[in-house]
PDB file of N, CA and C in Angstrom:
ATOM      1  N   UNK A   1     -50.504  50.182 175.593  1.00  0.00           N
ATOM      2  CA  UNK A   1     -49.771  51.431 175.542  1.00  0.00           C
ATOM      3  C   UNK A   1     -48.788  51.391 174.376  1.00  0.00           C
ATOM      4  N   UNK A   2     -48.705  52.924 173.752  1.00  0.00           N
ATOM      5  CA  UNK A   2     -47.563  52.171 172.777  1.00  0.00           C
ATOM      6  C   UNK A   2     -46.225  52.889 172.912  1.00  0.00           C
ATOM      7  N   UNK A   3     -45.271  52.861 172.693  1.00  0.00           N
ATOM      8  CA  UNK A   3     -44.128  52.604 172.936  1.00  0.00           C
ATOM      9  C   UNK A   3     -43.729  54.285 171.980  1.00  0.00           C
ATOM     10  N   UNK A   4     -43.257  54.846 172.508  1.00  0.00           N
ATOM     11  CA  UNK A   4     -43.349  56.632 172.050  1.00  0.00           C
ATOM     12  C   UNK A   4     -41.752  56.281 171.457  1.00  0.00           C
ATOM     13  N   UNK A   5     -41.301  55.044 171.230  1.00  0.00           N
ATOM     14  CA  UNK A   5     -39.888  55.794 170.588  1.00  0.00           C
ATOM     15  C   UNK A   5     -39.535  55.212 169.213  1.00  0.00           C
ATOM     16  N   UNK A   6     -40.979  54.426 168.842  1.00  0.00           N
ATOM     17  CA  UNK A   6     -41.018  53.463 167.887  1.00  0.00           C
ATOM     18  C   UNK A   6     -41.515  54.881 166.791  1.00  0.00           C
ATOM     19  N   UNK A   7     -41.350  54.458 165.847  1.00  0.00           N
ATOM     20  CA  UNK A   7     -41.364  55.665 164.222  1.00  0.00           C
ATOM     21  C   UNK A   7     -42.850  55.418 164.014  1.00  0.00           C
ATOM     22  N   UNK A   8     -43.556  56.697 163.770  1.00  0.00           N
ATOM     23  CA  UNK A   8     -45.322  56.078 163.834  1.00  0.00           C
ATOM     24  C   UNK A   8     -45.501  56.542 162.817  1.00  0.00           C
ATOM     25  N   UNK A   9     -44.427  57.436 161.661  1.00  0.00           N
ATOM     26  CA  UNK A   9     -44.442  57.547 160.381  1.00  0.00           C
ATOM     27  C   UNK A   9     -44.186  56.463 159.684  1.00  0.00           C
ATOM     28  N   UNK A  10     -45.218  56.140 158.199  1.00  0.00           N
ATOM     29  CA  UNK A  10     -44.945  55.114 157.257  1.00  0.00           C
ATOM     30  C   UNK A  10     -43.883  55.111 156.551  1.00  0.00           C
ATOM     31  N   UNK A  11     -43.192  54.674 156.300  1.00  0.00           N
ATOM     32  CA  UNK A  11     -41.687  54.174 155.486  1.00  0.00           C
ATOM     33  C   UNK A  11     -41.773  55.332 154.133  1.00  0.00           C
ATOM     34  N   UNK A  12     -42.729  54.843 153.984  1.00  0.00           N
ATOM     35  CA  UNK A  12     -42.908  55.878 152.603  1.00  0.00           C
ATOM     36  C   UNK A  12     -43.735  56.991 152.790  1.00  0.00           C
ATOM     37  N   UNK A  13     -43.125  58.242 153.330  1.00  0.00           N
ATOM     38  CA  UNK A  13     -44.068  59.274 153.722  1.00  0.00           C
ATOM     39  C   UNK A  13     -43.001  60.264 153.683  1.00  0.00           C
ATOM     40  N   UNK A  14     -43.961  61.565 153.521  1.00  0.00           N
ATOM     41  CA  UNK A  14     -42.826  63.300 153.375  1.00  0.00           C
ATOM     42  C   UNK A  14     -42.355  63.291 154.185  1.00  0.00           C
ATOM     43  N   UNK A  15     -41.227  63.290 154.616  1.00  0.00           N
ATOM     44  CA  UNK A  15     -40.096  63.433 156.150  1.00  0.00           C
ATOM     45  C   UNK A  15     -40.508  64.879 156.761  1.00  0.00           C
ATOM     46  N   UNK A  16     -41.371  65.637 156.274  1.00  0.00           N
ATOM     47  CA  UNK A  16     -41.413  66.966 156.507  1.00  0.00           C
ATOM     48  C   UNK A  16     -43.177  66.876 157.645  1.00  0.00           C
ATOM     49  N   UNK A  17     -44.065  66.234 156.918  1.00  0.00           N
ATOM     50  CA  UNK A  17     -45.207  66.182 157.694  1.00  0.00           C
ATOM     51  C   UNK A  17     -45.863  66.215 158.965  1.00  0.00           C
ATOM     52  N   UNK A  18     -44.738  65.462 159.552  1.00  0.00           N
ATOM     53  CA  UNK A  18     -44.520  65.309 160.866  1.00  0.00           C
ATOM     54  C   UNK A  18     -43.611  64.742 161.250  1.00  0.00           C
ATOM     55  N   UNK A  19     -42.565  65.859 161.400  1.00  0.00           N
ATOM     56  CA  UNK A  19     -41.336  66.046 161.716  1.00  0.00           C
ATOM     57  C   UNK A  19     -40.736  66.267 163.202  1.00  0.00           C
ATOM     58  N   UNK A  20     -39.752  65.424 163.446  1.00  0.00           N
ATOM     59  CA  UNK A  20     -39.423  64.625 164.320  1.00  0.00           C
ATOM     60  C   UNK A  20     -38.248  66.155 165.551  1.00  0.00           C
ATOM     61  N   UNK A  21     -39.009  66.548 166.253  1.00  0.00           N
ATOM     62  CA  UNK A  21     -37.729  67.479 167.047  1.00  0.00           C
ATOM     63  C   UNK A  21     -36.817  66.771 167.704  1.00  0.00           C
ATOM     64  N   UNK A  22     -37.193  65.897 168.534  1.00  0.00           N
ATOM     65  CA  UNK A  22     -35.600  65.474 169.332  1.00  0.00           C
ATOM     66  C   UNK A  22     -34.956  64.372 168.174  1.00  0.00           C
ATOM     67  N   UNK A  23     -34.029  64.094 168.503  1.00  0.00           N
ATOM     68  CA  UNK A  23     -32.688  63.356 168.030  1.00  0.00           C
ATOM     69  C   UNK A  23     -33.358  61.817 167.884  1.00  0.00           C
ATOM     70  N   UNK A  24     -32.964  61.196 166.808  1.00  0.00           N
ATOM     71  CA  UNK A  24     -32.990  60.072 166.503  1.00  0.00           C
ATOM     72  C   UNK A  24     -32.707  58.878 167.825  1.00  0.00           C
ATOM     73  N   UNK A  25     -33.125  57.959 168.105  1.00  0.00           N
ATOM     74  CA  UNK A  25     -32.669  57.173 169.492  1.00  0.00           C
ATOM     75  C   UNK A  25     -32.718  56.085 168.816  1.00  0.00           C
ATOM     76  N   UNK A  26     -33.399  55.416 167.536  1.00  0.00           N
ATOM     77  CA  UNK A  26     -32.709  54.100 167.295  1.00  0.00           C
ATOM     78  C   UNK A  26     -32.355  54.087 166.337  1.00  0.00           C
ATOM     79  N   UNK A  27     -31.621  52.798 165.778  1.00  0.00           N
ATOM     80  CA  UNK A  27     -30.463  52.403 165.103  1.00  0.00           C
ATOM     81  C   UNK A  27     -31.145  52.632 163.759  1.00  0.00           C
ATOM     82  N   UNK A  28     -33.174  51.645 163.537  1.00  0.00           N
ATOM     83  CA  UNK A  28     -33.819  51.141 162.827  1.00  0.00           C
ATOM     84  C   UNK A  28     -34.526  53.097 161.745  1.00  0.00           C
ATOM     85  N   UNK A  29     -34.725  53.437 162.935  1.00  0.00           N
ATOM     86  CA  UNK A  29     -35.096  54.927 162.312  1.00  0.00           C
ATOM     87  C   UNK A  29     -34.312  55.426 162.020  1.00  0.00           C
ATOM     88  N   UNK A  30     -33.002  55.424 162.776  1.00  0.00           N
ATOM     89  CA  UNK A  30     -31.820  56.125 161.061  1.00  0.00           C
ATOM     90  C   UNK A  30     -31.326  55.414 159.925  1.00  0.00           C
ATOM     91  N   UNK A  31     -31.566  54.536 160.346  1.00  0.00           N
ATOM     92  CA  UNK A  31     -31.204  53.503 158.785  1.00  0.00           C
ATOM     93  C   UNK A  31     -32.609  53.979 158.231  1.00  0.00           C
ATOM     94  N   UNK A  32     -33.492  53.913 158.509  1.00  0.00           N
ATOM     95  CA  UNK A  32     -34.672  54.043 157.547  1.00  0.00           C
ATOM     96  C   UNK A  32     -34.803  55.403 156.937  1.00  0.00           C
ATOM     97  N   UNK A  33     -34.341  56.375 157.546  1.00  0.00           N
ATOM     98  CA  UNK A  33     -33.898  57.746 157.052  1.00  0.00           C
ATOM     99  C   UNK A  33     -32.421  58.106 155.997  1.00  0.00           C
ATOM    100  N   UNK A  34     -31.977  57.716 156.512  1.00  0.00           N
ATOM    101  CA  UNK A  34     -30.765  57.626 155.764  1.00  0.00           C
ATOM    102  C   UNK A  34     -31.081  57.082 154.817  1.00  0.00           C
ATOM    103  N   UNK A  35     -31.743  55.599 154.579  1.00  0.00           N
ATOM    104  CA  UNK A  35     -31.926  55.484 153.212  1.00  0.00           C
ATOM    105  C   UNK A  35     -33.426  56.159 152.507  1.00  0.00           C
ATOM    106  N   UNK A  36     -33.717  56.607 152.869  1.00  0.00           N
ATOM    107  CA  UNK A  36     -34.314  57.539 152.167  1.00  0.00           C
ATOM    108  C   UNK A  36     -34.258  58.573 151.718  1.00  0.00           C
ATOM    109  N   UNK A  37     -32.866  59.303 152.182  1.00  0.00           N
ATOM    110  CA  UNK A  37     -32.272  60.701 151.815  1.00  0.00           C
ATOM    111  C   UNK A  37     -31.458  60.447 150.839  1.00  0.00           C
ATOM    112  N   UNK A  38     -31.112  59.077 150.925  1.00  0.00           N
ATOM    113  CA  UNK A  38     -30.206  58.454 149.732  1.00  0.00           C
ATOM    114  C   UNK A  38     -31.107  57.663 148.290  1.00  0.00           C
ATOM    115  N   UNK A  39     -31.754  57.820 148.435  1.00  0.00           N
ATOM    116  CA  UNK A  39     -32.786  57.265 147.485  1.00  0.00           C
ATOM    117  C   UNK A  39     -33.374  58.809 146.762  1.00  0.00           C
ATOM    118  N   UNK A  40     -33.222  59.485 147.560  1.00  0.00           N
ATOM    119  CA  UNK A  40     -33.720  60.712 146.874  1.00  0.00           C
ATOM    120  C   UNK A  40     -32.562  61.654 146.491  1.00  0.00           C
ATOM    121  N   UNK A  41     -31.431  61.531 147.212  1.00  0.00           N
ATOM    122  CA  UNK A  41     -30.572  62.333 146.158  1.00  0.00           C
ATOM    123  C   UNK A  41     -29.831  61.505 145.045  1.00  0.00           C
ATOM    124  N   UNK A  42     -30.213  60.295 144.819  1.00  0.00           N
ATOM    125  CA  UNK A  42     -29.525  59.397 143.389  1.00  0.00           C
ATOM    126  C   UNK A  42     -30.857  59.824 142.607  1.00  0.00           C
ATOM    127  N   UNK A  43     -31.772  59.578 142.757  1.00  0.00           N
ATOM    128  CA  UNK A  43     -33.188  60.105 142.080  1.00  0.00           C
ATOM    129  C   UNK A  43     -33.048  61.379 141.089  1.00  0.00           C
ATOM    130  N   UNK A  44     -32.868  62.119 142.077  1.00  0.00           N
ATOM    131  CA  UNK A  44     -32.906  63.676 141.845  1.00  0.00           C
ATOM    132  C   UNK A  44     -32.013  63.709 140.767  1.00  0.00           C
ATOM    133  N   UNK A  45     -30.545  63.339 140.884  1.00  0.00           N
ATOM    134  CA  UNK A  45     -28.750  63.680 140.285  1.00  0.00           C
ATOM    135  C   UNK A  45     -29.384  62.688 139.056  1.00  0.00           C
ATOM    136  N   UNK A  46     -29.906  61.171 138.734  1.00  0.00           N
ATOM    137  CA  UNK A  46     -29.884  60.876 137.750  1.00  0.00           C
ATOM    138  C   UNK A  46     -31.205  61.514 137.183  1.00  0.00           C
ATOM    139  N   UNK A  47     -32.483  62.063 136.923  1.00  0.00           N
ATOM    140  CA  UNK A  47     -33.302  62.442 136.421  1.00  0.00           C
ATOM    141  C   UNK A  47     -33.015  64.005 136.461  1.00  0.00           C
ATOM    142  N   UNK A  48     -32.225  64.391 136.878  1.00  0.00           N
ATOM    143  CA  UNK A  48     -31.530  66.142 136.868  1.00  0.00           C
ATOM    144  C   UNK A  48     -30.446  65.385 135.488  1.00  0.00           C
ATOM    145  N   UNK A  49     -29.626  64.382 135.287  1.00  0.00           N
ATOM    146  CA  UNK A  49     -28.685  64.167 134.263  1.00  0.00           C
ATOM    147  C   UNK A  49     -29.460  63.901 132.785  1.00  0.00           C
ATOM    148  N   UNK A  50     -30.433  63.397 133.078  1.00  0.00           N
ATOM    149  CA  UNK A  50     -31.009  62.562 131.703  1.00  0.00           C
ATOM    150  C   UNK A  50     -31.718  63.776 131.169  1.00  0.00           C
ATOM    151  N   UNK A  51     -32.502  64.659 132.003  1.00  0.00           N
ATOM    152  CA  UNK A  51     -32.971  65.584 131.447  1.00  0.00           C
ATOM    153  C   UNK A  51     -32.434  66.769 130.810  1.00  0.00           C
ATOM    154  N   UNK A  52     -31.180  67.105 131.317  1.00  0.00           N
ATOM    155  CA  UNK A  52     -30.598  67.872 130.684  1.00  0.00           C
ATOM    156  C   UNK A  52     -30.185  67.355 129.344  1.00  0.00           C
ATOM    157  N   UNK A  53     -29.265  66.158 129.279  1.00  0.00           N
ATOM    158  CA  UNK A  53     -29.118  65.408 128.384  1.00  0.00           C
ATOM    159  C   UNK A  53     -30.566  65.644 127.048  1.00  0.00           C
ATOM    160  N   UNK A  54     -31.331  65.350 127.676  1.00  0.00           N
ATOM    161  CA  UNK A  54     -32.522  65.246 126.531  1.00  0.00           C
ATOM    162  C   UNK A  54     -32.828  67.084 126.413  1.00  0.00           C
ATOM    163  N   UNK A  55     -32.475  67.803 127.191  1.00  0.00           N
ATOM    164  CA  UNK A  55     -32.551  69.258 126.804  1.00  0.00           C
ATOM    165  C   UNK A  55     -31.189  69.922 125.700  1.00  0.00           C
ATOM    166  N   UNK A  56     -30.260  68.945 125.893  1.00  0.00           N
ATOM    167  CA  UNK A  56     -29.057  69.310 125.113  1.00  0.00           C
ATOM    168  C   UNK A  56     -29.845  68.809 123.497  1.00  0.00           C
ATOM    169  N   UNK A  57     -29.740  67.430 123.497  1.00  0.00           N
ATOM    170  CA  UNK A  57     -30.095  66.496 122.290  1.00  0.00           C
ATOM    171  C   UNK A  57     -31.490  67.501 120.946  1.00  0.00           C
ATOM    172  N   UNK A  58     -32.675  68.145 122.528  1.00  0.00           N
ATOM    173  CA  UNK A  58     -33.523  68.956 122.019  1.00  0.00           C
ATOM    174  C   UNK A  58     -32.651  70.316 120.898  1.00  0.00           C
ATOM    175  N   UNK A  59     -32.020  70.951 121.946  1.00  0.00           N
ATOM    176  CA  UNK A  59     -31.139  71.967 121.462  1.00  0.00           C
ATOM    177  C   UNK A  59     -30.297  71.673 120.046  1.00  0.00           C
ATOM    178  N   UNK A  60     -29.851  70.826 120.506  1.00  0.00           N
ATOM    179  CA  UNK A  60     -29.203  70.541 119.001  1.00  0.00           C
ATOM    180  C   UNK A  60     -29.392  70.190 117.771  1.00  0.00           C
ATOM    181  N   UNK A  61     -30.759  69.469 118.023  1.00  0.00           N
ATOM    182  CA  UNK A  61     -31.930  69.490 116.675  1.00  0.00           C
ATOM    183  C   UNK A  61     -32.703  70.495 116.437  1.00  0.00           C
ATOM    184  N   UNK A  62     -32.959  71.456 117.208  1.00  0.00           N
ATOM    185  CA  UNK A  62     -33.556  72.238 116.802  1.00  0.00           C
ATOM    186  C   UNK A  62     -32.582  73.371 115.836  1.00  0.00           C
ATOM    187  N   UNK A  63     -31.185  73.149 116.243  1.00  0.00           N
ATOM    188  CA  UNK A  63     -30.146  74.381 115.749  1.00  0.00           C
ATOM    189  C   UNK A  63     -29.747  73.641 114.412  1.00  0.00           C
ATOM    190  N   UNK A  64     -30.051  71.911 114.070  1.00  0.00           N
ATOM    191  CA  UNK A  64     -29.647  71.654 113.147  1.00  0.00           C
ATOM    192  C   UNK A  64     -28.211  70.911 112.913  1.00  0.00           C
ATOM    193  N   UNK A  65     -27.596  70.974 113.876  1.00  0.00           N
ATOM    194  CA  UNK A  65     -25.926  70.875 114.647  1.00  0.00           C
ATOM    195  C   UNK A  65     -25.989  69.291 114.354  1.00  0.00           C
ATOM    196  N   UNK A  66     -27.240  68.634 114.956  1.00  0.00           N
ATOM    197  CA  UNK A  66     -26.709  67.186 114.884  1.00  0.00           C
ATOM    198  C   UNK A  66     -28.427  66.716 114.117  1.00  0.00           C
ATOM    199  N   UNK A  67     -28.544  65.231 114.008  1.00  0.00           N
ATOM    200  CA  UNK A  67     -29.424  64.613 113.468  1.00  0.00           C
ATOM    201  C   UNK A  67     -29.369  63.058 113.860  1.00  0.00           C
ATOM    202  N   UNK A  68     -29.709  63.221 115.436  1.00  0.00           N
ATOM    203  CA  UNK A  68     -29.191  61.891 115.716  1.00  0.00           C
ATOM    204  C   UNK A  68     -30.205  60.732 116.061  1.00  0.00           C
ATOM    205  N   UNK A  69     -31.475  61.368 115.285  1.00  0.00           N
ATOM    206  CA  UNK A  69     -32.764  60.511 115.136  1.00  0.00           C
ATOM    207  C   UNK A  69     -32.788  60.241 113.902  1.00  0.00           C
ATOM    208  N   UNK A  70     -32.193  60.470 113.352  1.00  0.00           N
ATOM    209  CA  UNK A  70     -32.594  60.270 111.836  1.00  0.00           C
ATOM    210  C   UNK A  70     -32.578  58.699 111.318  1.00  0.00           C
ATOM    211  N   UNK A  71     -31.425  57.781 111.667  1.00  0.00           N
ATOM    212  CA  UNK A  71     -31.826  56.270 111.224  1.00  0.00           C
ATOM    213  C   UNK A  71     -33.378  55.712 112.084  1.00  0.00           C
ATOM    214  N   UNK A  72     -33.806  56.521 112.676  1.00  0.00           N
ATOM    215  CA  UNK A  72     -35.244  55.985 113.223  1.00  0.00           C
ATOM    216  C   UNK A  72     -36.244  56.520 112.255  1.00  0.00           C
ATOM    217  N   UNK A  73     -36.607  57.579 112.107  1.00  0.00           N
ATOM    218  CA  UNK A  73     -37.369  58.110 111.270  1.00  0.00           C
ATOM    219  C   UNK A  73     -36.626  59.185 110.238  1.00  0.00           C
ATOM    220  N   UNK A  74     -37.630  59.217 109.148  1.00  0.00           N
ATOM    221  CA  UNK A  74     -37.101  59.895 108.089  1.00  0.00           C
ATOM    222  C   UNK A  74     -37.405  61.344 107.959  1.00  0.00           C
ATOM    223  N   UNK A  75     -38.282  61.363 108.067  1.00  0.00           N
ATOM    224  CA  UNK A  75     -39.208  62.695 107.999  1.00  0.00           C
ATOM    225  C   UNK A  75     -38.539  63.570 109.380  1.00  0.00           C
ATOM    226  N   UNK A  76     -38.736  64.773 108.981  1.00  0.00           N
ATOM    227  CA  UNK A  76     -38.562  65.880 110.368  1.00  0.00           C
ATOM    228  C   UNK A  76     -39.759  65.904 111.513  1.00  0.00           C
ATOM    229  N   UNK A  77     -41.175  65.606 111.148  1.00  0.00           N
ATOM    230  CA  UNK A  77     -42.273  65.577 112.173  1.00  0.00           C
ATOM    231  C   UNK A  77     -41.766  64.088 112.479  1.00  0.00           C
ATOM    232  N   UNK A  78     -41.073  63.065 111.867  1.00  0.00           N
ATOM    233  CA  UNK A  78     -41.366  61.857 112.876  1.00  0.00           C
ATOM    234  C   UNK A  78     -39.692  61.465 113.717  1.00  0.00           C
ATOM    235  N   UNK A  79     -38.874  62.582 113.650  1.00  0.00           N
ATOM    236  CA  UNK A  79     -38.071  62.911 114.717  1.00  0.00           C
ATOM    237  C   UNK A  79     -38.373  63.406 115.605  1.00  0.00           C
ATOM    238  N   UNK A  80     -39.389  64.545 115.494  1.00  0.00           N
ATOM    239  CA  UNK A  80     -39.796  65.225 116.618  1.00  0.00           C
ATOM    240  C   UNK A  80     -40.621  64.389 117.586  1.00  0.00           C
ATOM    241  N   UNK A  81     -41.099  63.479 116.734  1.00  0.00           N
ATOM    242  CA  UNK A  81     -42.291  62.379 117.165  1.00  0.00           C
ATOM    243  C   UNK A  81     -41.237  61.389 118.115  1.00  0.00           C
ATOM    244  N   UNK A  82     -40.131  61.045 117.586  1.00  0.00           N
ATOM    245  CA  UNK A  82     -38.960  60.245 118.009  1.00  0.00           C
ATOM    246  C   UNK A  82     -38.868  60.994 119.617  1.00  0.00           C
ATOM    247  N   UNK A  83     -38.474  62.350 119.602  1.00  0.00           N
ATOM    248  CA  UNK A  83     -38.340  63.220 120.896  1.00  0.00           C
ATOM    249  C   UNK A  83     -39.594  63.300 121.626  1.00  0.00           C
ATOM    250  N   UNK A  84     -40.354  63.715 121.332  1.00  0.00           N
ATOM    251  CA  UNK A  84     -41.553  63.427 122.007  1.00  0.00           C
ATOM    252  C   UNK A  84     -41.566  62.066 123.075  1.00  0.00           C
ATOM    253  N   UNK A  85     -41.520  61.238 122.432  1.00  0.00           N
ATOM    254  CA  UNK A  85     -41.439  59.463 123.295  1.00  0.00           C
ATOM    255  C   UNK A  85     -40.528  59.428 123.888  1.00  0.00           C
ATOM    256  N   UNK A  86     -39.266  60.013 123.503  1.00  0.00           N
ATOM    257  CA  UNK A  86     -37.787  60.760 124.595  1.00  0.00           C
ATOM    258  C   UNK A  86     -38.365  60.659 125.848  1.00  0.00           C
ATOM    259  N   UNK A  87     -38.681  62.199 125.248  1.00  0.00           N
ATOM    260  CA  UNK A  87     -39.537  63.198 126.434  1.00  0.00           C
ATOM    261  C   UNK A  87     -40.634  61.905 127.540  1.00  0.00           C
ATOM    262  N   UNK A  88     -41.620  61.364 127.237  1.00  0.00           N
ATOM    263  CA  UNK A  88     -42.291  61.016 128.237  1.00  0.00           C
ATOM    264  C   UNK A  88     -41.705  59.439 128.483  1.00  0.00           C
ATOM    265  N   UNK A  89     -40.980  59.405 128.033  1.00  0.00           N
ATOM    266  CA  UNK A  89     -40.028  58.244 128.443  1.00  0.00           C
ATOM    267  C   UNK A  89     -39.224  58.903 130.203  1.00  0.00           C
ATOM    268  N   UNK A  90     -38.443  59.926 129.894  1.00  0.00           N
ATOM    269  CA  UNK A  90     -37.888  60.534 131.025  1.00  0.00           C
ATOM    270  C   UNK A  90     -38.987  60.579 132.073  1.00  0.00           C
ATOM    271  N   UNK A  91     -40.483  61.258 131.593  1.00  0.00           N
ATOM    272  CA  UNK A  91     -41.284  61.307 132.753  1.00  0.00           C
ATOM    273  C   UNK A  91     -41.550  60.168 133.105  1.00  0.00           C
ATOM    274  N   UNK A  92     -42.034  59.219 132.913  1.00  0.00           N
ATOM    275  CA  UNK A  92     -42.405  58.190 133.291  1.00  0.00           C
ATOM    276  C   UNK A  92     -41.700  57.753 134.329  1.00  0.00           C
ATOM    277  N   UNK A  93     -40.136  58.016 134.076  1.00  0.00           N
ATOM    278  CA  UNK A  93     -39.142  57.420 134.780  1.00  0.00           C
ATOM    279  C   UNK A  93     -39.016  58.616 136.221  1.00  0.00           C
ATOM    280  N   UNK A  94     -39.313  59.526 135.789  1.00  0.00           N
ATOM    281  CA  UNK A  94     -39.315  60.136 137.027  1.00  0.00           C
ATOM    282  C   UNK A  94     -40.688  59.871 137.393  1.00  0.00           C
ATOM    283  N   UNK A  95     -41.586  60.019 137.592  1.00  0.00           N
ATOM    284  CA  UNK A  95     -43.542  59.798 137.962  1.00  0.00           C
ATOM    285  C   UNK A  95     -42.573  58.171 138.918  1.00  0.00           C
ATOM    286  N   UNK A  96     -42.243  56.942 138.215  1.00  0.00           N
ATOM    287  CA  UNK A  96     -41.966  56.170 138.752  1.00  0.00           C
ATOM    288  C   UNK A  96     -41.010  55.885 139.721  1.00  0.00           C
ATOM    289  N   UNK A  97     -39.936  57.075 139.564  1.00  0.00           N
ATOM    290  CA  UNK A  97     -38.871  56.789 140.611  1.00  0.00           C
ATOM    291  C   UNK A  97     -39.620  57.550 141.935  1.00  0.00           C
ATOM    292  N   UNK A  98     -40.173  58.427 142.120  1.00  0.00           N
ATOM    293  CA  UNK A  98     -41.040  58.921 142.797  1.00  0.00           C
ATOM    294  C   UNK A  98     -42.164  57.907 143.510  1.00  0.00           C
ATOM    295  N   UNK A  99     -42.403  57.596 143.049  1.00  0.00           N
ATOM    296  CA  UNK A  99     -43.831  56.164 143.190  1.00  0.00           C
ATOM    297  C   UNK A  99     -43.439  55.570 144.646  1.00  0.00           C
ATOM    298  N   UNK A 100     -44.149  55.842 145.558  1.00  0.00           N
ATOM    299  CA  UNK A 100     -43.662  55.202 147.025  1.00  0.00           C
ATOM    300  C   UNK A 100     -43.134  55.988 147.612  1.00  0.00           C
ATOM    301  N   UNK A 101     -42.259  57.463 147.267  1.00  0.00           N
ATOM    302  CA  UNK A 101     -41.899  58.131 148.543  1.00  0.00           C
ATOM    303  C   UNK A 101     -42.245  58.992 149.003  1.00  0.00           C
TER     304      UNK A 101
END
């Protein structure tokens, strides 16, 4: 028989899928929730920061304002090329912070 108060969701699964109506009863399933609500709002706040960041940095090369690729490459296509690798640098990091939950 199995034991109806044990969590029969995987650690790493949508909290939404099959979602839990009565109240939490052990210690082990709110710690395991809790840190997972906390893993996802540091997630979110730092890949919501970097991206803007890299949407500012975009903005400002494109207006001309700054040039802050330039000791990397010389040319204007191999700044953009510089941003580009930015760019899927950030995804990666989000695709990966994601990875498991």
């Amino acid at each position: 028989m199995v034991d109806e108060t044990e969590d029969k969701r995987p650690t790493h699964s949508d909290p939404d899928e099959e979602a839990i109506d009565e109240p939490t009863t052990s210690g082990a399933q709110e710690a395991s929730e809790t840190a997972w609500m906390m893993k996802e709002g540091v997630t979110i706040g730092l890949i919501s920061i970097v991206v803007v960041l890299v949407l500012a940095l975009g903005l400002l090369q494109v207006s001309g304002l700054v040039d802050l690729l330039a000791p990397f490459v010389d040319t204007e296509l191999g700044q953009w090329a510089a941003f580009a690798i930015l760019v899927v640098v950030v995804l990666v990091a989000f695709a990966w912070a994601r990875r498991g939950v």
